[in-house]
Protein backbone atom coordinates (compact mmCIF):
# COMPACT_ATOMS: atom_id res chain seq x y z
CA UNK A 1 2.44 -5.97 1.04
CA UNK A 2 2.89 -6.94 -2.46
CA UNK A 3 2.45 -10.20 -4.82
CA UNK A 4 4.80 -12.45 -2.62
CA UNK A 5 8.21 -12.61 -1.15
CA UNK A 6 9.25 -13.93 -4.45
CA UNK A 7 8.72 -10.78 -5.75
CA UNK A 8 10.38 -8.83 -2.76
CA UNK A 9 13.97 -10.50 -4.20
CA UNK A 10 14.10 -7.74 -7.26
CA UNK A 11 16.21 -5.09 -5.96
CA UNK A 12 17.33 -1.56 -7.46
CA UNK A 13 21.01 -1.25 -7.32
CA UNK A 14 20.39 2.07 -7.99
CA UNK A 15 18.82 2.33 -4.18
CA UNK A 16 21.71 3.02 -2.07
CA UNK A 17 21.07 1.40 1.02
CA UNK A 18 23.63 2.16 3.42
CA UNK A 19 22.39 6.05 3.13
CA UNK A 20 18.96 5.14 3.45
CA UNK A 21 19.00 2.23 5.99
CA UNK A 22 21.81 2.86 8.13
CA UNK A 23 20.97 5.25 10.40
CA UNK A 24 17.83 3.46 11.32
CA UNK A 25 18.99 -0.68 11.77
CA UNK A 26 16.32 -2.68 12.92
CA UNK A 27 16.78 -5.53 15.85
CA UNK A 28 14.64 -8.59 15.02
CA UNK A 29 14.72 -10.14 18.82
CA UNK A 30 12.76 -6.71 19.72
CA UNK A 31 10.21 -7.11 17.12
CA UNK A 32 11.27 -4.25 15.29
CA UNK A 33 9.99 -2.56 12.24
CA UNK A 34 10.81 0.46 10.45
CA UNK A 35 7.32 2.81 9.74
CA UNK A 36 7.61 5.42 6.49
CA UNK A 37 6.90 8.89 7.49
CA UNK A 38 5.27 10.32 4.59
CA UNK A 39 5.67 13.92 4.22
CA UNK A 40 2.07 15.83 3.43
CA UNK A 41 2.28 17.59 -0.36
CA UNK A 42 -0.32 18.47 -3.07
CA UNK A 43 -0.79 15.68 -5.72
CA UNK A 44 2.06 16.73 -8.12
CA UNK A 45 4.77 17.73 -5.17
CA UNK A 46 7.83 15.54 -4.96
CA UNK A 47 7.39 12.63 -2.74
CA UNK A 48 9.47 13.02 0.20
CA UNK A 49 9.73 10.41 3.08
CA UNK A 50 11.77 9.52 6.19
CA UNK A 51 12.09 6.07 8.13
CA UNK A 52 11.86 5.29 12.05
CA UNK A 53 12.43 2.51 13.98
CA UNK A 54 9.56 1.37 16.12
CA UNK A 55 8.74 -2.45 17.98
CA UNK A 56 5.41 -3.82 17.32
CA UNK A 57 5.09 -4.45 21.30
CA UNK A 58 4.92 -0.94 22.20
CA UNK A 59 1.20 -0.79 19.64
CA UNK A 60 2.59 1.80 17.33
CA UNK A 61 0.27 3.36 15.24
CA UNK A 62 0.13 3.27 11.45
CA UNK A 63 -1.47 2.13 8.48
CA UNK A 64 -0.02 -0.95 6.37
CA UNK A 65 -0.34 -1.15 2.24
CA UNK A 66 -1.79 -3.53 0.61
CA UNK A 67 -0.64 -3.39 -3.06
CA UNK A 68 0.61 -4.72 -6.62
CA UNK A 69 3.69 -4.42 -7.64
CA UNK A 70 3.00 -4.63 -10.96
CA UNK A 71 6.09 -4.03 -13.30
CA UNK A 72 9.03 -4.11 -11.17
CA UNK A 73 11.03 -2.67 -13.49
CA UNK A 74 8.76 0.17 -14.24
CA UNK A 75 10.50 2.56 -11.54
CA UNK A 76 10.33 6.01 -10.39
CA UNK A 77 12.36 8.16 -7.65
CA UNK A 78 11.22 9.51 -4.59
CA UNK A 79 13.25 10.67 -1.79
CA UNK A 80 14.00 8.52 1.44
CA UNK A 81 15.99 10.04 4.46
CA UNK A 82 17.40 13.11 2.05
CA UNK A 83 17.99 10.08 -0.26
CA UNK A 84 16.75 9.46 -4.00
CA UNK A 85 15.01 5.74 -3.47
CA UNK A 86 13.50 4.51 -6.39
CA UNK A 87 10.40 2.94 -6.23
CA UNK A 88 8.14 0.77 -8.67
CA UNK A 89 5.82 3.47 -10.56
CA UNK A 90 2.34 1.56 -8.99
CA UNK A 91 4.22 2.49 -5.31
CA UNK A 92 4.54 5.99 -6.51
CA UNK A 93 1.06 6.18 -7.72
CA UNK A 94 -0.06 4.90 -4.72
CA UNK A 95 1.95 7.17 -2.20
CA UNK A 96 0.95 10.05 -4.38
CA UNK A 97 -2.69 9.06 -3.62
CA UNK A 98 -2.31 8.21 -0.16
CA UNK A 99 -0.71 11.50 0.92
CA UNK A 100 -2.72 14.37 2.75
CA UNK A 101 -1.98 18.18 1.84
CA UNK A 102 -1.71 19.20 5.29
CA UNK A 103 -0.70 16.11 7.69
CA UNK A 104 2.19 13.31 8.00
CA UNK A 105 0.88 9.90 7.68
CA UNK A 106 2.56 6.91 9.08
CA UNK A 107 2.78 3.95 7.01
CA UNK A 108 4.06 0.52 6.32
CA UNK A 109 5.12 -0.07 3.11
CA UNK A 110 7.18 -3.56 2.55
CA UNK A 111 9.56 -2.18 -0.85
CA UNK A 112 10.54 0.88 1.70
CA UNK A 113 10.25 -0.43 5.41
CA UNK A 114 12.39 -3.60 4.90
CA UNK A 115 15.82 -3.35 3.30
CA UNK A 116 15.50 -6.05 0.95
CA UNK A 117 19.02 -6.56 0.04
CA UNK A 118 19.81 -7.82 3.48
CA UNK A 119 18.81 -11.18 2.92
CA UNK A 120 18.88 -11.73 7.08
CA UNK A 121 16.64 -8.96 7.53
CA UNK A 122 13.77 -9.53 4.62
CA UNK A 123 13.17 -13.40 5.84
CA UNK A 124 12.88 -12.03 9.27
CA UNK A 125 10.23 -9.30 7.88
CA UNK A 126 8.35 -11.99 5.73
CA UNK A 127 7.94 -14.19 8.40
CA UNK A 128 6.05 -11.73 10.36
CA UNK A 129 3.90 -9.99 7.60
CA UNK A 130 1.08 -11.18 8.98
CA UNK A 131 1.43 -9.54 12.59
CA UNK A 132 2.47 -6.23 10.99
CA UNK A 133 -0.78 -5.88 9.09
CA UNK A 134 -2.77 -7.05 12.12
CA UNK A 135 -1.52 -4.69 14.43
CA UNK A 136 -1.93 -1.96 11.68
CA UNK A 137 -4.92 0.82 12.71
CA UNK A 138 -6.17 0.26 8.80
CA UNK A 139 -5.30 -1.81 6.21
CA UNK A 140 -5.31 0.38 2.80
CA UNK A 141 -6.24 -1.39 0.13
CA UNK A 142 -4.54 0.18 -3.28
CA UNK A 143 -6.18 -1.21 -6.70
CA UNK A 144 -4.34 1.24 -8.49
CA UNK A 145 -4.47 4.64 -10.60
CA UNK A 146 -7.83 5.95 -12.45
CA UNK A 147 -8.12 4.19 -15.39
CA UNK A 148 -11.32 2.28 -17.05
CA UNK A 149 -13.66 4.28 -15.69
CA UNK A 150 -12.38 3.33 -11.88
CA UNK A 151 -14.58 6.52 -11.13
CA UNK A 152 -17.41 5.22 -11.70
CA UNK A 153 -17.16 1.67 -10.53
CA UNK A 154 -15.72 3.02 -6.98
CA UNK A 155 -19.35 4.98 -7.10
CA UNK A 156 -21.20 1.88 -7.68
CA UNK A 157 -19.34 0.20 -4.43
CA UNK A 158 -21.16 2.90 -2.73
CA UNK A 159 -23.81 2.96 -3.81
CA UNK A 160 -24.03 -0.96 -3.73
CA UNK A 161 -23.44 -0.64 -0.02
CA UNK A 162 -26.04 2.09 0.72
CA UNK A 163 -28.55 0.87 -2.04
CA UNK A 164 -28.41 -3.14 -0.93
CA UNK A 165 -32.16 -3.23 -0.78
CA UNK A 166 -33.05 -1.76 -3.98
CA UNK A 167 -30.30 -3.97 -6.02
CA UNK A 168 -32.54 -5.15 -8.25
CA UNK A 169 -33.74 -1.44 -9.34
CA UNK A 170 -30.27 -0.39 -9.14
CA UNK A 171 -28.76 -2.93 -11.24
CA UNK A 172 -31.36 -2.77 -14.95
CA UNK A 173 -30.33 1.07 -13.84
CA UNK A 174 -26.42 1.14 -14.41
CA UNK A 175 -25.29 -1.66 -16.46
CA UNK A 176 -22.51 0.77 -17.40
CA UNK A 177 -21.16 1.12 -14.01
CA UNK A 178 -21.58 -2.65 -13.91
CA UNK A 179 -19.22 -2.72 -16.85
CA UNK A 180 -16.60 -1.06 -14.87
CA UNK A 181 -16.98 -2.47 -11.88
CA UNK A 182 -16.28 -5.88 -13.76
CA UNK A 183 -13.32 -4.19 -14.83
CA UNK A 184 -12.30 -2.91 -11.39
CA UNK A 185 -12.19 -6.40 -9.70
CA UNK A 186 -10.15 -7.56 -12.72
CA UNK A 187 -7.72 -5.69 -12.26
CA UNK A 188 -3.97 -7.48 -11.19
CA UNK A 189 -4.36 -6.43 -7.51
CA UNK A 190 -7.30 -9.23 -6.88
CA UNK A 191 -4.52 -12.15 -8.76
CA UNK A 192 -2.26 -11.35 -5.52
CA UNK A 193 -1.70 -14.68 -3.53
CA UNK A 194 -1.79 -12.30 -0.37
CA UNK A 195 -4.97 -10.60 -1.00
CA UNK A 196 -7.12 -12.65 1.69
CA UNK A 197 -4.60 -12.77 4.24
CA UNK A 198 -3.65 -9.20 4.37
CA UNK A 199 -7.13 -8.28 4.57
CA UNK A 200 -8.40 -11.14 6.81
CA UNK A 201 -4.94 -10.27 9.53
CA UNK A 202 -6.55 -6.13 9.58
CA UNK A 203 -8.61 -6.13 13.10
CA UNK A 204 -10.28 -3.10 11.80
CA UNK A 205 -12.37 -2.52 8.36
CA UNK A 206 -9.84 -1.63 5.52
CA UNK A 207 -9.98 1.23 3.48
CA UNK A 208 -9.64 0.70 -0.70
CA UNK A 209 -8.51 3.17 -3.07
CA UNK A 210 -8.46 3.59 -6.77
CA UNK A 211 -6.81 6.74 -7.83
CA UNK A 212 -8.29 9.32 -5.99
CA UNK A 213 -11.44 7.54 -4.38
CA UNK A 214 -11.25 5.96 -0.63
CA UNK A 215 -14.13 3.36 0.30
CA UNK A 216 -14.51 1.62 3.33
CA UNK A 217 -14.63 -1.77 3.44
């Protein structure tokens, strides 16, 4: 999800909805919830996308963002049901990243998934944020693009985890990398007011990316 439902009123008028979202309604009494079928593509292919209709009670199975918005009116296109959507650029990034060369993923994404100039439909969404990301498979985690030497400071989360009982070694060893982590877990992403229940509502460990690099949580 991203920064709050405050920030889920800014719409694109630009985004035509009735192309993108009629075809695929949504009833709220059936728990419904429309998943983002993300096309596979190499890093610089156009992003390409489709939505389906699925109810929460039947255990669907898909992974649920957890993002910054950032600038929402920093926006890009991509293409939604053969439609151009646009998207804030920190989405974009993130889909970019997200996206395998060879295979679809399934994905809930809460600027795509809910139509958010149905006023109706978004409330009904909000209200159940929670359960969406708890019946998710895995939570991803997006901190953003590469930038500040993200690199490295994803490497020293790794190495963190599989070099706890050496810290103190480790540490005099790569005040660097300590530099960038700092500036990692500064980064807008961590200000969210969603942050810990997003990641507390995943039954399963979350995966976190920053550009390129996937950690488990």
């Amino acid at each position: 999800m991203a920064d709050s439902p405050s920030t889920l009123s800014f719409t694109d008028s630009r985004n035509d909805v009735d192309a993108v979202y009629g075809s695929v309604p949504i009833e709220p009494e059936k728990r419904d919830v429309r998943l983002l079928q993300l096309q596979p593509g190499s890093y610089n292919d156009p992003i390409v996308c489709s939505l389906r209709v699925v109810s929460l009670l039947d255990h669907p199975e898909y992974q649920a963002l957890s993002y910054c918005w950032e600038d929402p009116t920093d926006r890009k296109p991509i293409t939604v049901n053969s439609n151009k959507f646009f998207v804030t650029s920190a989405l974009e990034c993130a889909l970019r990243n997200i996206r395998d060369k060879n295979i679809q993923k399934l994905l809930w994404v809460d600027a795509i998934c809910i139509n958010l100039q149905d006023v109706r439909e978004k409330n009904h969404q909000v209200r159940h944020m929670m359960k969406i990301f708890r019946f998710a498979d895995i939570v991803l985690i997006w901190l953003g693009g590469k930038t500040n030497d993200s690199e490295l400071a994803m490497k020293m989360l790794d190495d963190l985890a599989s070099l706890y009982h050496l810290r103190q070694y480790w540490v005099r060893k790569n005040r660097h990398g300590l530099q960038a982590l700092r500036k990692l877990l500064s980064r807008p992403y961590w200000h969210r007011r969603w942050v810990v229940e997003e990641i507390a509502a995943s039954t399963k460990l979350p995966m976190v990316g920053c550009g390129n690099k996937w950690l488990s949580w």
